[in-house]
PDB file of N, CA and C in Angstrom:
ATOM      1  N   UNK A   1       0.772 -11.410   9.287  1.00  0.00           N
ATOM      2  CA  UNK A   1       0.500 -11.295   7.880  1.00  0.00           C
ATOM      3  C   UNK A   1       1.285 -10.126   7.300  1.00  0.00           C
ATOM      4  N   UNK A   2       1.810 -10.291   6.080  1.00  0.00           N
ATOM      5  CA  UNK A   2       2.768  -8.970   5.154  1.00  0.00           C
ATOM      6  C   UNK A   2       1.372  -8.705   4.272  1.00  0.00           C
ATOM      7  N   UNK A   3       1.380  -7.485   4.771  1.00  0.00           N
ATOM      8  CA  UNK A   3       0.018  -6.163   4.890  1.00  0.00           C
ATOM      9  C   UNK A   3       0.431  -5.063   3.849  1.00  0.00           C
ATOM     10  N   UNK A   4       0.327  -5.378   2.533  1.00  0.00           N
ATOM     11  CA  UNK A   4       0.695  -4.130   1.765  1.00  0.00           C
ATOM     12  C   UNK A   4      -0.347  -2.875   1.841  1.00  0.00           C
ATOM     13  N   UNK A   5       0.032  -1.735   2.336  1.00  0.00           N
ATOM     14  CA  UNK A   5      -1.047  -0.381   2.036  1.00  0.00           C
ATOM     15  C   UNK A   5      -0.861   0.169   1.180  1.00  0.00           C
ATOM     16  N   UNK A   6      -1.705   0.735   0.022  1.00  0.00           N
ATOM     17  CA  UNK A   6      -1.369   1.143  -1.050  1.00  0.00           C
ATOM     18  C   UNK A   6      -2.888   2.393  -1.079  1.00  0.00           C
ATOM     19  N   UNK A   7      -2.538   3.535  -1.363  1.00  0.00           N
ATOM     20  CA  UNK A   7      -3.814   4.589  -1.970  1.00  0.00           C
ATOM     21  C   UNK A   7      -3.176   5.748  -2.141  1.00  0.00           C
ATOM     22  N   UNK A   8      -4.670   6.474  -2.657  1.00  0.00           N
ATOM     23  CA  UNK A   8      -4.035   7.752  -3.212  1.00  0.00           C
ATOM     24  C   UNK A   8      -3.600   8.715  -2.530  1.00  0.00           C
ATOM     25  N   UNK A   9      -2.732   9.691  -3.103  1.00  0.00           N
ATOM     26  CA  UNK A   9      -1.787  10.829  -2.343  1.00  0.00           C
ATOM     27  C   UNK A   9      -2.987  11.415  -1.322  1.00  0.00           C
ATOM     28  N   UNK A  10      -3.982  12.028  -1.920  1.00  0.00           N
ATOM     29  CA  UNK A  10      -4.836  12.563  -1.275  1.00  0.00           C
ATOM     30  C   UNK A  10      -5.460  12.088   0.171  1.00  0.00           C
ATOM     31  N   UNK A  11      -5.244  10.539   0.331  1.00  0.00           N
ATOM     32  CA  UNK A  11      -5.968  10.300   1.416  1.00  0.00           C
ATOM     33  C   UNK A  11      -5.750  10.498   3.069  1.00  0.00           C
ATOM     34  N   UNK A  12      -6.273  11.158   3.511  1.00  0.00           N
ATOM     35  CA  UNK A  12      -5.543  12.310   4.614  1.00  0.00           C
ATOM     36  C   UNK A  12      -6.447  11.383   6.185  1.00  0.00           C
ATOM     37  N   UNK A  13      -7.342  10.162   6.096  1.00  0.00           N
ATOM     38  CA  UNK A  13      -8.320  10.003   7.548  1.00  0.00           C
ATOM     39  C   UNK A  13      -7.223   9.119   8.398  1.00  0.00           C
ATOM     40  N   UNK A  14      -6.912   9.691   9.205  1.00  0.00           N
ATOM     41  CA  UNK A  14      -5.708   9.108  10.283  1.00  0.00           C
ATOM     42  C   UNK A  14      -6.621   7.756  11.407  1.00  0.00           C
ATOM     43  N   UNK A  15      -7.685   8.434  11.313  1.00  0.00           N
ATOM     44  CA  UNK A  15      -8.484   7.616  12.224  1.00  0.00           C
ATOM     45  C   UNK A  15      -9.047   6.064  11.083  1.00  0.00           C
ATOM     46  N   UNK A  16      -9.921   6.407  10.268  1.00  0.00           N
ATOM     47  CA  UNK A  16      -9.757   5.179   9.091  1.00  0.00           C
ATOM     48  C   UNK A  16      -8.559   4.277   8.881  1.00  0.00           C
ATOM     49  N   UNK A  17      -7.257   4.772   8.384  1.00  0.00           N
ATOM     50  CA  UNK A  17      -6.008   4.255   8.534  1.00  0.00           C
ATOM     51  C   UNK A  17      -5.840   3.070   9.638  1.00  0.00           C
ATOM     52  N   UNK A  18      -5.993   3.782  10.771  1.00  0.00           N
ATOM     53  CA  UNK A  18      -5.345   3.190  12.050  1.00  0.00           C
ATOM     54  C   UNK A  18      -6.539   2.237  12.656  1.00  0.00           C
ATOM     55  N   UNK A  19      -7.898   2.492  12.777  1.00  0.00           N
ATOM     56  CA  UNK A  19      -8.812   1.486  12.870  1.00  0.00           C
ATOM     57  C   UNK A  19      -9.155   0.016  12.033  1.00  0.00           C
ATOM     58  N   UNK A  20      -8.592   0.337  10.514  1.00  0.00           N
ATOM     59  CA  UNK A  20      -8.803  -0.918   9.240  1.00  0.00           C
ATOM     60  C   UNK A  20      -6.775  -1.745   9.887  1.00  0.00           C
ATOM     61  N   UNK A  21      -5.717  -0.829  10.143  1.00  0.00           N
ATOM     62  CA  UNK A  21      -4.702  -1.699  10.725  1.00  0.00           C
ATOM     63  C   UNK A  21      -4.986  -2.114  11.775  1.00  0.00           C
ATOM     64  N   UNK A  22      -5.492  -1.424  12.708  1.00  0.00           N
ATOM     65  CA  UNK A  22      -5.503  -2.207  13.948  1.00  0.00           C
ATOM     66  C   UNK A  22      -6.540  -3.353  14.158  1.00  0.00           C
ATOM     67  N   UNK A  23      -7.302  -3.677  13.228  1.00  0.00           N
ATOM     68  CA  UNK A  23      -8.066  -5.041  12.810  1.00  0.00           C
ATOM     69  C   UNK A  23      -7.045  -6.075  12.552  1.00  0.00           C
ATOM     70  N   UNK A  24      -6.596  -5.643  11.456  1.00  0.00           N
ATOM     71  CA  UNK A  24      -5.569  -6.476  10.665  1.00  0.00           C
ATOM     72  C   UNK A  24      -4.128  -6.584  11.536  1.00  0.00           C
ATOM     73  N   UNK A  25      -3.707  -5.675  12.180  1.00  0.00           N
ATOM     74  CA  UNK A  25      -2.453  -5.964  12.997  1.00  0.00           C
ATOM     75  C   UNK A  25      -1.830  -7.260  12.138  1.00  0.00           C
ATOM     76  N   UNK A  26      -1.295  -6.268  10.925  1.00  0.00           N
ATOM     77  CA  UNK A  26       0.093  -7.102  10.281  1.00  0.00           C
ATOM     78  C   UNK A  26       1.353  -7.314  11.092  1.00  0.00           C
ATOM     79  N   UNK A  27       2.183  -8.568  10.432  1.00  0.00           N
ATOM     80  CA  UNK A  27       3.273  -8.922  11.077  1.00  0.00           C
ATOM     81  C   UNK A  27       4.365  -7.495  10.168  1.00  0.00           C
ATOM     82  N   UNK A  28       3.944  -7.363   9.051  1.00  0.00           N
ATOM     83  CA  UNK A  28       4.806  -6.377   8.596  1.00  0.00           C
ATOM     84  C   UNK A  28       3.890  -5.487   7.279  1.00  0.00           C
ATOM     85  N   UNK A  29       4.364  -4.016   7.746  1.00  0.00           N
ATOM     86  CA  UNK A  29       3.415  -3.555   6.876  1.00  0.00           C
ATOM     87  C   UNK A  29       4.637  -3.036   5.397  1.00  0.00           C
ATOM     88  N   UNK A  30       3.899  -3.263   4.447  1.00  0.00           N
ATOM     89  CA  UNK A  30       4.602  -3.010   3.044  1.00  0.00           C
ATOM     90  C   UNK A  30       4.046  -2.023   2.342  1.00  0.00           C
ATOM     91  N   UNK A  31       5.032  -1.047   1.810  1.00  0.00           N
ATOM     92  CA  UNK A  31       4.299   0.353   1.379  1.00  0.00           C
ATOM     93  C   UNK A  31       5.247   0.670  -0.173  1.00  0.00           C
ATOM     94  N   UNK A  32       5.338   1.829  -0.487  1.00  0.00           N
ATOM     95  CA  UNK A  32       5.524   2.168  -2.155  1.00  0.00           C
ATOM     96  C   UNK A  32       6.384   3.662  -1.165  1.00  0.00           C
ATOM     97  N   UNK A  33       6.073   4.388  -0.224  1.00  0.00           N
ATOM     98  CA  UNK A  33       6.945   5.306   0.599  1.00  0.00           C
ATOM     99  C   UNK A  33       6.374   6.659   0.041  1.00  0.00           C
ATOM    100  N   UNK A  34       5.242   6.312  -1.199  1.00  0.00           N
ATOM    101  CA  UNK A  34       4.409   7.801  -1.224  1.00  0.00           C
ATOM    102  C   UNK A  34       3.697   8.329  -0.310  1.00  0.00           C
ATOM    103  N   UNK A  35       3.648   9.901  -0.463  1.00  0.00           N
ATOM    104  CA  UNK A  35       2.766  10.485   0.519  1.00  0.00           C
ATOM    105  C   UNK A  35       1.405   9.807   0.804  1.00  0.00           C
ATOM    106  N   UNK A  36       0.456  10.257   1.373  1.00  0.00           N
ATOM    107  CA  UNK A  36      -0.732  10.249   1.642  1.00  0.00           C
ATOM    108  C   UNK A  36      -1.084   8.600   2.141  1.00  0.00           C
ATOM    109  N   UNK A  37      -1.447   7.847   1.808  1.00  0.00           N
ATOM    110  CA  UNK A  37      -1.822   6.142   2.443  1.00  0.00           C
ATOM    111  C   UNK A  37      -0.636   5.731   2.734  1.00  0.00           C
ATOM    112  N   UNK A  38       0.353   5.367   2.013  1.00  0.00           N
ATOM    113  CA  UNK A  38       1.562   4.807   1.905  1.00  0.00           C
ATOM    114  C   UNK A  38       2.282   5.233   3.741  1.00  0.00           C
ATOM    115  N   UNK A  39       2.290   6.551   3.355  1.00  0.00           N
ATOM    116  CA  UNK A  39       3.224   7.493   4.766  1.00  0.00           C
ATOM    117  C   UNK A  39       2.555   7.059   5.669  1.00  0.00           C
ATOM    118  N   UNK A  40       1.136   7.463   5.961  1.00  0.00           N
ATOM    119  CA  UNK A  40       0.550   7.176   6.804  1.00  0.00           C
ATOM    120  C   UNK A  40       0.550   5.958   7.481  1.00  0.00           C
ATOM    121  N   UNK A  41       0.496   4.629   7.031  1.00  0.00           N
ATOM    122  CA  UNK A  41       0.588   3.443   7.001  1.00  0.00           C
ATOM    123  C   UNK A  41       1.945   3.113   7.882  1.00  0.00           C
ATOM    124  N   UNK A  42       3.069   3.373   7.089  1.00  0.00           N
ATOM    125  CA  UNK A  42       4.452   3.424   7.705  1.00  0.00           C
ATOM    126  C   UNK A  42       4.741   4.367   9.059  1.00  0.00           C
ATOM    127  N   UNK A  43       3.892   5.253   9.058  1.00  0.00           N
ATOM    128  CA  UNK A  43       4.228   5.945  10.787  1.00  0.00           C
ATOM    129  C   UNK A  43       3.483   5.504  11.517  1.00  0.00           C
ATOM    130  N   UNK A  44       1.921   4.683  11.228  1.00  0.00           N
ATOM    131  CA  UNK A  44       1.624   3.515  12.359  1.00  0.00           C
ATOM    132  C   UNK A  44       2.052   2.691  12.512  1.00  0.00           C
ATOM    133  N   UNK A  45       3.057   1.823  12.048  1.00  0.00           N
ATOM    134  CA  UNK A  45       3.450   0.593  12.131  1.00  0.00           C
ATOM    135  C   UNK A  45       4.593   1.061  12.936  1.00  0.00           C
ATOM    136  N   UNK A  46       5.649   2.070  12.507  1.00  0.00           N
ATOM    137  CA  UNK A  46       6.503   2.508  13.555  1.00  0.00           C
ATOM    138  C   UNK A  46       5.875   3.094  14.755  1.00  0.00           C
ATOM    139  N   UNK A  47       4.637   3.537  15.079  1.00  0.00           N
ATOM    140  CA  UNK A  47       4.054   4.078  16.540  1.00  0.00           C
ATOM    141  C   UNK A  47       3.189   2.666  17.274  1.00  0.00           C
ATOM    142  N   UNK A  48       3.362   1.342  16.216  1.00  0.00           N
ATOM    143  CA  UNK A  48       2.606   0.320  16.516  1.00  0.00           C
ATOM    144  C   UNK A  48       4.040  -0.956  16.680  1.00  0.00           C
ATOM    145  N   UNK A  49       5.169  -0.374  16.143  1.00  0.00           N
ATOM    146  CA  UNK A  49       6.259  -1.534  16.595  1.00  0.00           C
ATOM    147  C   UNK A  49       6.322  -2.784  15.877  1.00  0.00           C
ATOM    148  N   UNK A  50       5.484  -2.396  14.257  1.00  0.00           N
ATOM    149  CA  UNK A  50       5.975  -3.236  13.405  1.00  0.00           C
ATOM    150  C   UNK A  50       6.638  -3.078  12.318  1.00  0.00           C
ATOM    151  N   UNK A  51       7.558  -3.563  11.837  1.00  0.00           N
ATOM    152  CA  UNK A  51       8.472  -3.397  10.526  1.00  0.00           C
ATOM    153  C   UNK A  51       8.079  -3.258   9.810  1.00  0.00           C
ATOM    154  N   UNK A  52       8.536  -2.462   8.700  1.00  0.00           N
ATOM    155  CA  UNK A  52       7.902  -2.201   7.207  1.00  0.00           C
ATOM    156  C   UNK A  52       8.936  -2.034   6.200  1.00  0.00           C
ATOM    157  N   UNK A  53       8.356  -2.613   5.231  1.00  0.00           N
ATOM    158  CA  UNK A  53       9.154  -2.513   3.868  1.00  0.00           C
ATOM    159  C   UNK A  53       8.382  -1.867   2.739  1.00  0.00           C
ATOM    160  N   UNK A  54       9.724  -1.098   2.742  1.00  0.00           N
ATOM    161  CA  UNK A  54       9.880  -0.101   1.900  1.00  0.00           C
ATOM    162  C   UNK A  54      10.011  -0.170   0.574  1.00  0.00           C
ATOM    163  N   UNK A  55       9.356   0.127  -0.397  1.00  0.00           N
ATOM    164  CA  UNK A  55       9.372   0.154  -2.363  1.00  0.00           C
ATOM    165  C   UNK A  55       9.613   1.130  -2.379  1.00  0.00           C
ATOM    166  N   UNK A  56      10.656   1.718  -3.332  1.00  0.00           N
ATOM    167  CA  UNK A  56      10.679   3.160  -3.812  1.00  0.00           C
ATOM    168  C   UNK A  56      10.861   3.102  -4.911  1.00  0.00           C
ATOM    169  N   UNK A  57       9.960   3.671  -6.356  1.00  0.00           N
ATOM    170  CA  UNK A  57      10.695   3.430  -7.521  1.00  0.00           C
ATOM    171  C   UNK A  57      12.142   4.174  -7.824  1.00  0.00           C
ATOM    172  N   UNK A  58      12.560   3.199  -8.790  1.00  0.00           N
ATOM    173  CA  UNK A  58      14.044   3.505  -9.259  1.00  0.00           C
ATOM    174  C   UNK A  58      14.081   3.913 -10.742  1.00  0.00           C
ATOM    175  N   UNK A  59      13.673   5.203 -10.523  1.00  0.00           N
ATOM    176  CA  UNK A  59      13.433   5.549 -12.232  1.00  0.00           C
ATOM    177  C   UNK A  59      14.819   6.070 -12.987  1.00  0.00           C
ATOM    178  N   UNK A  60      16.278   5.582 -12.320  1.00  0.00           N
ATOM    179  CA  UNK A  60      17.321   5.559 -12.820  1.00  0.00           C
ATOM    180  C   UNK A  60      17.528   3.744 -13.803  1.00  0.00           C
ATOM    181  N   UNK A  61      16.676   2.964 -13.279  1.00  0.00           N
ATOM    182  CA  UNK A  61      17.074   1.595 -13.578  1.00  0.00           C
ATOM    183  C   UNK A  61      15.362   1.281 -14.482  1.00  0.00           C
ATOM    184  N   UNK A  62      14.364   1.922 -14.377  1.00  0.00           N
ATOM    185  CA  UNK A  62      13.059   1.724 -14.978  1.00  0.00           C
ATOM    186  C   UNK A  62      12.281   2.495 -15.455  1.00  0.00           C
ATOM    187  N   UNK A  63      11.966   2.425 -16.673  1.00  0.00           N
ATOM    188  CA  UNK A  63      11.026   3.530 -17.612  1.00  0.00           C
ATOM    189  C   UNK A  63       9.983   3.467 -17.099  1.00  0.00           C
ATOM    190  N   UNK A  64       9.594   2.461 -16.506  1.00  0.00           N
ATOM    191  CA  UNK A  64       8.423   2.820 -16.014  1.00  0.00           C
ATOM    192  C   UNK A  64       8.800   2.695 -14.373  1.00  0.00           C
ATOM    193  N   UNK A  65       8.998   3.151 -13.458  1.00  0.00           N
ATOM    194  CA  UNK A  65       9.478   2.623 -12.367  1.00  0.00           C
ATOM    195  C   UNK A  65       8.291   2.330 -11.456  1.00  0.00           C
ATOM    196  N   UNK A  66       7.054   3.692 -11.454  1.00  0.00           N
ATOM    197  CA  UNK A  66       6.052   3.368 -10.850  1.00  0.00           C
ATOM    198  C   UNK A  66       5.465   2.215 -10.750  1.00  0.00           C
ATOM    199  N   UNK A  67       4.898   1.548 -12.084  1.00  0.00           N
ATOM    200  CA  UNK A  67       4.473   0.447 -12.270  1.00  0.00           C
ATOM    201  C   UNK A  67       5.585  -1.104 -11.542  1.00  0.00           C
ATOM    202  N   UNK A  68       6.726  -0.407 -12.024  1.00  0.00           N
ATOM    203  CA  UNK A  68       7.566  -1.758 -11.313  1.00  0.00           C
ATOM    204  C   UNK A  68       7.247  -1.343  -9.931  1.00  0.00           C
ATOM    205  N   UNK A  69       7.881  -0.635  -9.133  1.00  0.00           N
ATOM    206  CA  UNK A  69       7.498  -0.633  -8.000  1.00  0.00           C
ATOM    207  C   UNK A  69       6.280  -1.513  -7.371  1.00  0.00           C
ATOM    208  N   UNK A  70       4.947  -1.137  -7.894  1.00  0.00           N
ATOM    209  CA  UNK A  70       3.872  -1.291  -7.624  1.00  0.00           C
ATOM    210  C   UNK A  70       3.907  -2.864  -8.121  1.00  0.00           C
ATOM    211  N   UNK A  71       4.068  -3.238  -8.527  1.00  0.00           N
ATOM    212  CA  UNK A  71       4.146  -4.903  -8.458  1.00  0.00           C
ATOM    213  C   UNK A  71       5.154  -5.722  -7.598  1.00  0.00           C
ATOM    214  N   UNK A  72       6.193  -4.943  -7.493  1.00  0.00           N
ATOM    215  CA  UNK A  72       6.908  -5.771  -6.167  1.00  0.00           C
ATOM    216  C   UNK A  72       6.192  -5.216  -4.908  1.00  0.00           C
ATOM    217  N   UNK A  73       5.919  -4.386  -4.683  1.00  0.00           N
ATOM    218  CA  UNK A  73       4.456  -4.381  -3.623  1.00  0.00           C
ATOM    219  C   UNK A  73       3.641  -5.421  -3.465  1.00  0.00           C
ATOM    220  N   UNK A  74       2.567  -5.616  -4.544  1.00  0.00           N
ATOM    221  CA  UNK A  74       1.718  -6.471  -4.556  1.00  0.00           C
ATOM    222  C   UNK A  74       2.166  -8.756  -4.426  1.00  0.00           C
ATOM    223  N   UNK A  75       3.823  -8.204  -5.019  1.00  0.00           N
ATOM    224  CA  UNK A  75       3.703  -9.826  -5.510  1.00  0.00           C
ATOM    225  C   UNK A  75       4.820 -10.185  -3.709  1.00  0.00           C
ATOM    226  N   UNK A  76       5.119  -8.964  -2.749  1.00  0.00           N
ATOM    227  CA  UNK A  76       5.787  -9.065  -1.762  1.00  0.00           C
ATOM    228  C   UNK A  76       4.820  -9.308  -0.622  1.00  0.00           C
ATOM    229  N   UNK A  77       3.546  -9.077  -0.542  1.00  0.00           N
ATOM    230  CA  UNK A  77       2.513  -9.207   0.574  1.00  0.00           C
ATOM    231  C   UNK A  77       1.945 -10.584   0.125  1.00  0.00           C
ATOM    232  N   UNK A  78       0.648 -10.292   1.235  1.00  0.00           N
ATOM    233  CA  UNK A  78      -0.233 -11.436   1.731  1.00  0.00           C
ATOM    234  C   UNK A  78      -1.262 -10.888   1.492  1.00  0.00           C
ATOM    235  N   UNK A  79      -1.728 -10.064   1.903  1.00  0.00           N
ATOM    236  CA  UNK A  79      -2.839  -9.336   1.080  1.00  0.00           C
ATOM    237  C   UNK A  79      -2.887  -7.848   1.085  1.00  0.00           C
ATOM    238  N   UNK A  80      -3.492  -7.240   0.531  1.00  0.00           N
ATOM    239  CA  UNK A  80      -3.370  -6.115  -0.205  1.00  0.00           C
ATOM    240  C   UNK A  80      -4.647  -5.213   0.324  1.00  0.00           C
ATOM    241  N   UNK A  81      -4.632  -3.832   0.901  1.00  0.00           N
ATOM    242  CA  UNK A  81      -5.443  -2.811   1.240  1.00  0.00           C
ATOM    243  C   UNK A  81      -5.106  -1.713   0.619  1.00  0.00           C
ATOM    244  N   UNK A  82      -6.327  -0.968  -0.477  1.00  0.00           N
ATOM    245  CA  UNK A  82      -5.786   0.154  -0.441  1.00  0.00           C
ATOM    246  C   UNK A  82      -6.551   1.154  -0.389  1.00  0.00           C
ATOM    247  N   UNK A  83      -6.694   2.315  -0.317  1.00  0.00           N
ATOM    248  CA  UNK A  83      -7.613   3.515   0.150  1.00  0.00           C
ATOM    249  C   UNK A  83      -7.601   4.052  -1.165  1.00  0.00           C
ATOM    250  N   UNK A  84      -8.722   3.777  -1.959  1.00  0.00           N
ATOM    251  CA  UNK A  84      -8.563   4.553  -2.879  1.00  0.00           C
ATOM    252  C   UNK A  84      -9.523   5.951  -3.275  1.00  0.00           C
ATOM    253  N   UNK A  85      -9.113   6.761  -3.882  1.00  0.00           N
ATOM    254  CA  UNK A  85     -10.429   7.841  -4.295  1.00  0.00           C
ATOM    255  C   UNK A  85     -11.323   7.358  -5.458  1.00  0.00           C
ATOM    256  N   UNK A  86     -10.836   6.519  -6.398  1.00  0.00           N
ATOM    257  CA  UNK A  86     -11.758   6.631  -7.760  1.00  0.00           C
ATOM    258  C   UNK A  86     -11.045   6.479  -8.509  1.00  0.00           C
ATOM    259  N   UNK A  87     -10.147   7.474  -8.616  1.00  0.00           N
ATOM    260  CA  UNK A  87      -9.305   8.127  -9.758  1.00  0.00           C
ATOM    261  C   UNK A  87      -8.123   7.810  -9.860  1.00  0.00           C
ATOM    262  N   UNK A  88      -7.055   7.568  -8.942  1.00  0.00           N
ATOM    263  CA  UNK A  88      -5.798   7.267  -8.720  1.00  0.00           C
ATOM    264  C   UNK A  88      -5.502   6.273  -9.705  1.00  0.00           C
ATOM    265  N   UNK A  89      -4.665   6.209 -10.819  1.00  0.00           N
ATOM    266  CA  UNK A  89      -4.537   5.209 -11.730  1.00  0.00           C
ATOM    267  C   UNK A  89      -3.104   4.133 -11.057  1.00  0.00           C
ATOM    268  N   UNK A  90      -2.620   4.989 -10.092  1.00  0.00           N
ATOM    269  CA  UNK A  90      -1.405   4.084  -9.942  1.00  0.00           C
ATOM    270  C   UNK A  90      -2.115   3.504  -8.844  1.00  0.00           C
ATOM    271  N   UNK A  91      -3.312   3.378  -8.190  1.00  0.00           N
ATOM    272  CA  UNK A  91      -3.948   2.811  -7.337  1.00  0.00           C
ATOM    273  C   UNK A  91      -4.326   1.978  -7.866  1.00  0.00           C
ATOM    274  N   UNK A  92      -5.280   1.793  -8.811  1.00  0.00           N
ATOM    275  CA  UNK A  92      -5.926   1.203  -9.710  1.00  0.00           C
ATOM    276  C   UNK A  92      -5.510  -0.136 -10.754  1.00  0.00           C
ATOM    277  N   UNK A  93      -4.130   0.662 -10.632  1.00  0.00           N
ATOM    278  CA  UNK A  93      -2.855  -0.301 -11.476  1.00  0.00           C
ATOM    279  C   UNK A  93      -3.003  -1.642 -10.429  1.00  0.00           C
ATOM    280  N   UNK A  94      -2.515  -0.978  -9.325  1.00  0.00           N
ATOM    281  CA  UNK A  94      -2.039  -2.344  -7.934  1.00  0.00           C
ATOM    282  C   UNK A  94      -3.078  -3.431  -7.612  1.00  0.00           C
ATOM    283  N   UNK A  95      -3.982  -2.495  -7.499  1.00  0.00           N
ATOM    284  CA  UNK A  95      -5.427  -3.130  -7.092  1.00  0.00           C
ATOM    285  C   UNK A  95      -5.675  -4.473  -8.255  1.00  0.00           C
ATOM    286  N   UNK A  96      -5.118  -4.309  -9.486  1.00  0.00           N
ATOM    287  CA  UNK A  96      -5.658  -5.121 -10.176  1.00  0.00           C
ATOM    288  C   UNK A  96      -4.549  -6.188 -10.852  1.00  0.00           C
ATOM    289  N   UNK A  97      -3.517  -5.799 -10.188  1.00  0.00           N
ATOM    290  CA  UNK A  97      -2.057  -6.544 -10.444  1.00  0.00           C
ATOM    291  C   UNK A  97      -2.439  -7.758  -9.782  1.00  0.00           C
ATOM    292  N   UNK A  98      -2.386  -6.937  -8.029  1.00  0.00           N
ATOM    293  CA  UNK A  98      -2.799  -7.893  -6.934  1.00  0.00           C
ATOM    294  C   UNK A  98      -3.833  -9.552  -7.538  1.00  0.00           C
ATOM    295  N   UNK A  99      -4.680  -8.415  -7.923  1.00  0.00           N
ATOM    296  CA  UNK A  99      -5.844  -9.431  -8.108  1.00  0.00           C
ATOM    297  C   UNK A  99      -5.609 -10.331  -8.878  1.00  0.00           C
ATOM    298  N   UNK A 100      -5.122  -9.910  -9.738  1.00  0.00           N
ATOM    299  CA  UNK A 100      -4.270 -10.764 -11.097  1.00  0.00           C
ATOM    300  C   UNK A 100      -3.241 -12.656 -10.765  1.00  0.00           C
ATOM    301  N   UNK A 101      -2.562 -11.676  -9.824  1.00  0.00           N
ATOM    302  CA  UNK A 101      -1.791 -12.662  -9.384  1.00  0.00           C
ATOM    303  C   UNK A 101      -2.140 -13.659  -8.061  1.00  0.00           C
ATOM    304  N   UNK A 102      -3.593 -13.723  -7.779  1.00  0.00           N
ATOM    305  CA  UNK A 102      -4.031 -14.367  -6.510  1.00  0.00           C
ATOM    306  C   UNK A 102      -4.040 -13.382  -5.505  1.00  0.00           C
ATOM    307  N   UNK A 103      -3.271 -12.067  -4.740  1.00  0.00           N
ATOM    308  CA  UNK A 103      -3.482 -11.700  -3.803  1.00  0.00           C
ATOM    309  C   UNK A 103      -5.119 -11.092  -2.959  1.00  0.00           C
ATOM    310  N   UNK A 104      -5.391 -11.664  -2.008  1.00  0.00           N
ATOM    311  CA  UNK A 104      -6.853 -10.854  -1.408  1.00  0.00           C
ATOM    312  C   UNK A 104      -6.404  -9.489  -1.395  1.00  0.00           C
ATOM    313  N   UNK A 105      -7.298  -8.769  -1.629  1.00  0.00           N
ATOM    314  CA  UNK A 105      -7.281  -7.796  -1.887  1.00  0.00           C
ATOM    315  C   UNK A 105      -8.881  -6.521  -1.274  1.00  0.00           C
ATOM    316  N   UNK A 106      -8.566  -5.849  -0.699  1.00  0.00           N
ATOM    317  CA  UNK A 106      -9.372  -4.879   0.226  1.00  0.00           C
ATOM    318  C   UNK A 106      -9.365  -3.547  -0.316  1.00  0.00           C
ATOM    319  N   UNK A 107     -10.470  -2.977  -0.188  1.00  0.00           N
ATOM    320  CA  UNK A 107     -10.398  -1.384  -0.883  1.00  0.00           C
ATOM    321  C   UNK A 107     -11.446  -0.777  -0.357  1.00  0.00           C
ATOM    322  N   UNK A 108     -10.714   0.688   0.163  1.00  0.00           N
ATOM    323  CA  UNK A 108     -11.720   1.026   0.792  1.00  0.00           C
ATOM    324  C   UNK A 108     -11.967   2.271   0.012  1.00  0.00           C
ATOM    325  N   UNK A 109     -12.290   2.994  -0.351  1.00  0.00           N
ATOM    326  CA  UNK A 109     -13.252   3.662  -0.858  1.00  0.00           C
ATOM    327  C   UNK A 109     -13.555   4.953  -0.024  1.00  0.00           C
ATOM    328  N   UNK A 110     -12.827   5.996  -0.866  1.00  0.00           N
ATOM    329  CA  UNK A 110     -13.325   7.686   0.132  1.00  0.00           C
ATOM    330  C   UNK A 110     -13.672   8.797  -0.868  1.00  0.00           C
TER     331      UNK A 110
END
């Protein structure tokens, strides 16, 4: 399965992370390449030996780049996890893109 991780900068539980992937053991994990969920996500899949694709916004080519980003995330997976705090609006954004467009969608909550 193409496993997008998506949450906020802040989210720091290495053990949470790696227990909710290693359920799911995606065929490829898909990230946005921000700190905190995103990073995390991408150095298990490389310590777990699966590929990941990479979003980075291009705020040379998009006024809003975040938001673009964050939808080729969501409309590039199979389903969608993200760790969120509450507050994270660019979390919040995805979470509901996803949903928007059919993707399942998972949230965990810290």
């Amino acid at each position: 399965m193409k496993l997008a991780v998506i949450g906020s900068r802040g989210f720091r539980s290495h053990d949470l992370m790696a227990e909710k992937l290693n359920e799911m053991m995606p065929s490829l994990v898909i990230s946005g390449g921000a700190k905190g969920a995103d990073q995390m996500a991408e150095t298990w899949a490389r310590r777990n030996g699966i590929p990941t694709q990479i979003f980075l916004p291009d705020h040379k080519k998009y006024k809003h780049a975040f938001h673009h980003r964050n939808r080729l995330i969501a409309e590039a997976c199979e389903h969608l996890i993200a760790f969120w705090d509450g507050q994270s609006t660019g979390t919040k954004y995805t979470i509901g893109y996803a949903r928007r467009i059919g993707r399942p969608v998972t949230v965990f909550r810290y």
